[in-house]
PDB file of N, CA and C in Angstrom:
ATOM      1  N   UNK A   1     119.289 137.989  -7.001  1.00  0.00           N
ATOM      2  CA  UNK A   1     118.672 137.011  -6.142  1.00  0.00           C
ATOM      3  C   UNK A   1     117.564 136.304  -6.908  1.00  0.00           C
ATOM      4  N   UNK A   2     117.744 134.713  -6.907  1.00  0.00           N
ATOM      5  CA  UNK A   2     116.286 134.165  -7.638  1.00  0.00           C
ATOM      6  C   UNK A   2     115.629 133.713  -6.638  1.00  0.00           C
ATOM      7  N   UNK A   3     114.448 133.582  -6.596  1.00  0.00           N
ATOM      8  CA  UNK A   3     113.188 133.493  -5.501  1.00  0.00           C
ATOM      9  C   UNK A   3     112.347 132.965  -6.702  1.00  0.00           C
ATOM     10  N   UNK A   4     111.333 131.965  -5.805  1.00  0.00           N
ATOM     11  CA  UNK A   4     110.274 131.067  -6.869  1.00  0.00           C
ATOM     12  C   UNK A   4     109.400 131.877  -6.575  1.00  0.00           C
ATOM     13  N   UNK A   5     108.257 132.401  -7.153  1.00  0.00           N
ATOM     14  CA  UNK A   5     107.446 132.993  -7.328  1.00  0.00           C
ATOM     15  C   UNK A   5     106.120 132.090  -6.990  1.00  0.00           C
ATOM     16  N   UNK A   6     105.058 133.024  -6.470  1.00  0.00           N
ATOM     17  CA  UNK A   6     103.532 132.143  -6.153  1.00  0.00           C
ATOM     18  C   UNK A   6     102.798 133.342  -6.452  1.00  0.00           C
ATOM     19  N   UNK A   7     101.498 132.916  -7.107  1.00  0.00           N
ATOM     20  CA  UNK A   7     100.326 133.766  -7.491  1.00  0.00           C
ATOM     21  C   UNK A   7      99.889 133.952  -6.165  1.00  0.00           C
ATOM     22  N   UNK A   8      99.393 133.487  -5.543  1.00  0.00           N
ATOM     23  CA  UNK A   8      98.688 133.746  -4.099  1.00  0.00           C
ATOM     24  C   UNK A   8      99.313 133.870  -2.561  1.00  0.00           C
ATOM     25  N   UNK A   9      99.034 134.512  -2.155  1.00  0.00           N
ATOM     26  CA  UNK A   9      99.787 134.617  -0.663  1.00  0.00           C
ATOM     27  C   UNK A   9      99.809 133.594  -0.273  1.00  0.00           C
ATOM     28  N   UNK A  10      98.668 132.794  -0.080  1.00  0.00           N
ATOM     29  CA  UNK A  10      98.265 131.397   0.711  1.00  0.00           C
ATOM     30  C   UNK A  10      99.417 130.330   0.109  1.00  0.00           C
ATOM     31  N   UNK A  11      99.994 130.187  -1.670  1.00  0.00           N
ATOM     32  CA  UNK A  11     101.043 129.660  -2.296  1.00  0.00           C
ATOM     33  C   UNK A  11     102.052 129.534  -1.376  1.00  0.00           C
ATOM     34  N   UNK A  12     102.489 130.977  -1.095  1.00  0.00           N
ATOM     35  CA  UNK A  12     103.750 131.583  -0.942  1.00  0.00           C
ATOM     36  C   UNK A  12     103.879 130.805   0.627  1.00  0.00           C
ATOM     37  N   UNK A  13     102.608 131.316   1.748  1.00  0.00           N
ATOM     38  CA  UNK A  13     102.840 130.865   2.854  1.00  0.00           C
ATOM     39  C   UNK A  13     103.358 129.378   3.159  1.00  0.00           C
ATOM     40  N   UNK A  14     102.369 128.482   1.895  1.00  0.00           N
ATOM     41  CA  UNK A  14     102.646 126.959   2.349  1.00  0.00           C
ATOM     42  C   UNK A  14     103.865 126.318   2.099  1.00  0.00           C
ATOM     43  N   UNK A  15     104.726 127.430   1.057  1.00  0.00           N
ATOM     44  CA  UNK A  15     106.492 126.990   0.612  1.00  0.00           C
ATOM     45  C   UNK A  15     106.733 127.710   2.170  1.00  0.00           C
ATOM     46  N   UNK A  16     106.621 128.616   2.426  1.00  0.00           N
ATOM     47  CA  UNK A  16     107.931 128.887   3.671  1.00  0.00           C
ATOM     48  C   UNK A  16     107.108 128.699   4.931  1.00  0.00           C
ATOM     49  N   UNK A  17     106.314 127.205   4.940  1.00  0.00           N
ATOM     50  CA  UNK A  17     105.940 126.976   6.469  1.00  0.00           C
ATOM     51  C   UNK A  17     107.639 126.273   6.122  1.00  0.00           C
ATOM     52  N   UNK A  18     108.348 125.625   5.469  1.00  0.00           N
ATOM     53  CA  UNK A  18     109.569 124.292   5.431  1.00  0.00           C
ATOM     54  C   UNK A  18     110.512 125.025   5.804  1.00  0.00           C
ATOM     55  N   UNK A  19     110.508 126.451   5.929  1.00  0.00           N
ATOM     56  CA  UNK A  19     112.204 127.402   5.557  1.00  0.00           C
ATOM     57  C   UNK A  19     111.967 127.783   6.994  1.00  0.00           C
ATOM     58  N   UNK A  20     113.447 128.219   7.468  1.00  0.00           N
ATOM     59  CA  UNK A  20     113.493 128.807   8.971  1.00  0.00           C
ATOM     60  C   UNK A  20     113.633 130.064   8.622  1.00  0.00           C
ATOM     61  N   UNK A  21     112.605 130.545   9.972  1.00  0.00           N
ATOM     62  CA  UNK A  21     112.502 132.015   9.962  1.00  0.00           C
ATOM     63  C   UNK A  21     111.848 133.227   8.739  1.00  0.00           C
ATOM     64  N   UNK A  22     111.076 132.656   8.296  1.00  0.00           N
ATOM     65  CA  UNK A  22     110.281 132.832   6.594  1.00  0.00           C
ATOM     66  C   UNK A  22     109.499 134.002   6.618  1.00  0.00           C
ATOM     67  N   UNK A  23     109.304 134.707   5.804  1.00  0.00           N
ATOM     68  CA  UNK A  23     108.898 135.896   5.518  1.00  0.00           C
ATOM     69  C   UNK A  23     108.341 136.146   4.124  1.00  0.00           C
ATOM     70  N   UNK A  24     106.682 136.356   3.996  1.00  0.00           N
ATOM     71  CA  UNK A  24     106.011 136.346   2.454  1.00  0.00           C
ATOM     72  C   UNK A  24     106.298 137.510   2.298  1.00  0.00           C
ATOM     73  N   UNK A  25     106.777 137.678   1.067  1.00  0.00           N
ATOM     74  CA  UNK A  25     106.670 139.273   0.648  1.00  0.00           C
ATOM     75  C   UNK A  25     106.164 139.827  -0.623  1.00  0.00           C
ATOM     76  N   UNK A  26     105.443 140.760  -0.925  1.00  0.00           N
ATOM     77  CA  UNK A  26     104.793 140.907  -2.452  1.00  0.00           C
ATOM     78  C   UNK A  26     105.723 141.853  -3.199  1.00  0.00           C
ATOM     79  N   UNK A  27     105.919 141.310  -4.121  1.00  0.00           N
ATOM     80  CA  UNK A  27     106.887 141.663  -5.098  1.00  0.00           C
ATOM     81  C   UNK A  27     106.583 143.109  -6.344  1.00  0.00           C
ATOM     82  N   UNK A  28     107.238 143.742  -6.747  1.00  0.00           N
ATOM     83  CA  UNK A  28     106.821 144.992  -7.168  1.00  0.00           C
ATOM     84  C   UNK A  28     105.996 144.249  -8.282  1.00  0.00           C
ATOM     85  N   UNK A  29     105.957 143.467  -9.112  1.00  0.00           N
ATOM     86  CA  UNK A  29     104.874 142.853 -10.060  1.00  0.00           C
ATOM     87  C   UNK A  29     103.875 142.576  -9.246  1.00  0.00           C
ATOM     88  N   UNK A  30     103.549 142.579  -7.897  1.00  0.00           N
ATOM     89  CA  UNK A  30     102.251 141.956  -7.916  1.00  0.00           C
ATOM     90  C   UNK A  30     102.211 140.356  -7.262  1.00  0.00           C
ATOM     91  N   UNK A  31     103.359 139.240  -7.374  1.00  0.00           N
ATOM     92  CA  UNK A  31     103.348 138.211  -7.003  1.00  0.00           C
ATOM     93  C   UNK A  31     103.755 138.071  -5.978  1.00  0.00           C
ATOM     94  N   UNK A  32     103.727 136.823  -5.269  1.00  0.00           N
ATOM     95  CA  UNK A  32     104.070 136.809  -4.054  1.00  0.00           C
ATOM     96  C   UNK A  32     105.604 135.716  -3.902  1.00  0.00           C
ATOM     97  N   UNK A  33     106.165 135.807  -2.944  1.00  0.00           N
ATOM     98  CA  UNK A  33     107.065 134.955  -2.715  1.00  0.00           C
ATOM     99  C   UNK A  33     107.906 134.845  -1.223  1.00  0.00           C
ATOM    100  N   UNK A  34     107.991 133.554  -0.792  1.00  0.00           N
ATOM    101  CA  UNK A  34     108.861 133.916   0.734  1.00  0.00           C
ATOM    102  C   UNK A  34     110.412 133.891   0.615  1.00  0.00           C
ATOM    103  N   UNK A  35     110.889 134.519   1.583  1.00  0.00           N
ATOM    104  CA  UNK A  35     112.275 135.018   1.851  1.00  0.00           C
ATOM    105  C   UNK A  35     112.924 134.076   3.048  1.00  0.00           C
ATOM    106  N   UNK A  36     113.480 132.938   3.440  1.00  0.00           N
ATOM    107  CA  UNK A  36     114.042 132.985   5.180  1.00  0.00           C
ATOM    108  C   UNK A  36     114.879 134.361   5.544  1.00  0.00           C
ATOM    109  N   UNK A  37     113.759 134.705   6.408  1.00  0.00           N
ATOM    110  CA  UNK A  37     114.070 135.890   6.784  1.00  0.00           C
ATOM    111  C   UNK A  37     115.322 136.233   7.845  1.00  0.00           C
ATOM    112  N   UNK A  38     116.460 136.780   7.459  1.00  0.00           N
ATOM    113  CA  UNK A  38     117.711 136.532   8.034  1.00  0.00           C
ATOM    114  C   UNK A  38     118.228 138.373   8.443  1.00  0.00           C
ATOM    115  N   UNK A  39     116.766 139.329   8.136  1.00  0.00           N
ATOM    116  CA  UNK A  39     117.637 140.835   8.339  1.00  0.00           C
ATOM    117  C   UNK A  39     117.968 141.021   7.571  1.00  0.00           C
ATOM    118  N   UNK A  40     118.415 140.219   6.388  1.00  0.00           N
ATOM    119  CA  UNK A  40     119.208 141.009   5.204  1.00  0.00           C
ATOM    120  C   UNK A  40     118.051 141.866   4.277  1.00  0.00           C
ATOM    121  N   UNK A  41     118.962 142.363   3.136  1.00  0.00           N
ATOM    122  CA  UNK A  41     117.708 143.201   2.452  1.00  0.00           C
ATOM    123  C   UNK A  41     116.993 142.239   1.923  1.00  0.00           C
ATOM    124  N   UNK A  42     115.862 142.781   0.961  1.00  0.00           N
ATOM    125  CA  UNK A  42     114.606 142.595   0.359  1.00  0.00           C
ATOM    126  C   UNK A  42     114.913 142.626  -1.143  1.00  0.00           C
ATOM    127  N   UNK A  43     114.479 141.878  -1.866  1.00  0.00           N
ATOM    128  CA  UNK A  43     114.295 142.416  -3.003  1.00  0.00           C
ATOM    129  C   UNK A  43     113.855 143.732  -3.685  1.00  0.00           C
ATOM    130  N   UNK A  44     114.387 144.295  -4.387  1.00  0.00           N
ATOM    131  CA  UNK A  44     114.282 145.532  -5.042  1.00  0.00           C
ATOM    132  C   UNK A  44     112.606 145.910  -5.041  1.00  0.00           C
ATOM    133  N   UNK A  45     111.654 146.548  -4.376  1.00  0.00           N
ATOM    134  CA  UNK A  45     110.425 146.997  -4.579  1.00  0.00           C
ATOM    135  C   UNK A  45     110.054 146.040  -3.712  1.00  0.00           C
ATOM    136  N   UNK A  46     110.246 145.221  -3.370  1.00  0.00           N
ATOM    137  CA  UNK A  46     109.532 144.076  -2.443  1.00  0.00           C
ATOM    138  C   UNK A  46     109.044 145.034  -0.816  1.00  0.00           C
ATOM    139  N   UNK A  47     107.871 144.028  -0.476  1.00  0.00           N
ATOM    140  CA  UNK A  47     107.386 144.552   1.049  1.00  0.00           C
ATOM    141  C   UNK A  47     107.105 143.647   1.588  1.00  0.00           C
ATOM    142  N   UNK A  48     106.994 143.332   3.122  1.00  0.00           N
ATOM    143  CA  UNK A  48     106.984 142.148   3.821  1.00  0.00           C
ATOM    144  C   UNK A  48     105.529 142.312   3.977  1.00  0.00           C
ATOM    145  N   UNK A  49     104.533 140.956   3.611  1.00  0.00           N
ATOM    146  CA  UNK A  49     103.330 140.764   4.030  1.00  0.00           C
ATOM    147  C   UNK A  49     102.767 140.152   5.410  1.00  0.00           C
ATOM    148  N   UNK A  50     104.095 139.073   5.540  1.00  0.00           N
ATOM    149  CA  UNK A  50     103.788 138.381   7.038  1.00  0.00           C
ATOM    150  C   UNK A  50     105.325 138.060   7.165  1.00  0.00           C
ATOM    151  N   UNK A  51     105.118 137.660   8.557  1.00  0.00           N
ATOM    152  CA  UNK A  51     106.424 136.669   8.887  1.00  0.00           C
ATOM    153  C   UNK A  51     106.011 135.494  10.059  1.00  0.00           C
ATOM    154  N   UNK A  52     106.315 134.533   9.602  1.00  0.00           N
ATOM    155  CA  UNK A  52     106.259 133.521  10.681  1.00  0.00           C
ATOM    156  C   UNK A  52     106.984 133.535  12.266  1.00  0.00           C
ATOM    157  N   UNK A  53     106.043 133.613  13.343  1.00  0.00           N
ATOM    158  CA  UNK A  53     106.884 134.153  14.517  1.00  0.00           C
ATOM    159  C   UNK A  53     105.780 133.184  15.512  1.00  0.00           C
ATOM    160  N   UNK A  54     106.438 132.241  16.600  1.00  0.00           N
ATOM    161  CA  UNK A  54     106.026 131.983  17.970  1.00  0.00           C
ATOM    162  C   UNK A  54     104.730 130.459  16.927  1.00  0.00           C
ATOM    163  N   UNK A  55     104.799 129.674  15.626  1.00  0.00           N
ATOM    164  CA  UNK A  55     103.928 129.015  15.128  1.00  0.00           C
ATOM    165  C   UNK A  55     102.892 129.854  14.561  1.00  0.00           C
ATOM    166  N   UNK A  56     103.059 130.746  14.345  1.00  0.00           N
ATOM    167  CA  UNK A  56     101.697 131.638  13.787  1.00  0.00           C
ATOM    168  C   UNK A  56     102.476 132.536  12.540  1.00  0.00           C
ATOM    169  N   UNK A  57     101.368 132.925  11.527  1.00  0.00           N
ATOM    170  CA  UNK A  57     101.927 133.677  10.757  1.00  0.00           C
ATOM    171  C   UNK A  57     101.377 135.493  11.467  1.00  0.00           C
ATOM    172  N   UNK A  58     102.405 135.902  11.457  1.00  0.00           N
ATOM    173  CA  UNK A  58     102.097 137.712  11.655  1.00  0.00           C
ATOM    174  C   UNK A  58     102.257 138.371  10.778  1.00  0.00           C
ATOM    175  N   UNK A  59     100.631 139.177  10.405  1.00  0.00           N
ATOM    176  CA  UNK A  59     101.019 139.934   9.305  1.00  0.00           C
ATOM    177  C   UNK A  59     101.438 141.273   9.440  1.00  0.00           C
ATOM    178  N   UNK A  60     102.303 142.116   8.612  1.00  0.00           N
ATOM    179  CA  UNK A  60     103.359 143.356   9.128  1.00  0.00           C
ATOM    180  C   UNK A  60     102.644 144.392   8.464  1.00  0.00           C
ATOM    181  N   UNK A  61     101.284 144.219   7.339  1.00  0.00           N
ATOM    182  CA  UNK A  61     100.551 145.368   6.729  1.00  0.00           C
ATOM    183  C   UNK A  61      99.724 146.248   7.662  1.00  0.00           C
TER     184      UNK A  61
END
């Protein structure tokens, strides 16, 4: 799976306000990146930081 990568959460959030159903997740390096979050898996070591739900971001930490 390739995913663009963002140094900062705040990066990551402002690419997947555009994507449906989006989900930031921090990556086993350390970086951040969003997913449209569809249920499927995660990237290998990855963890969900937020997900966009109801116009708001919710964070899942």
């Amino acid at each position: 799976m390739l995913t663009k990568t963002y140094a900062t959460e705040a990066g990551a959030k402002k690419a997947a306000a555009w994507a449906y159903g989006p989900a930031v997740v921090r990556l086993a390096n350390g970086r951040y990146a969003w997913i449209p979050y569809a249920g499927g898996p995660l990237p290998r070591g990855a963890r969900t930081v937020s997900r966009w739900r109801t116009n708001r971001w919710r964070a899942c930490e």
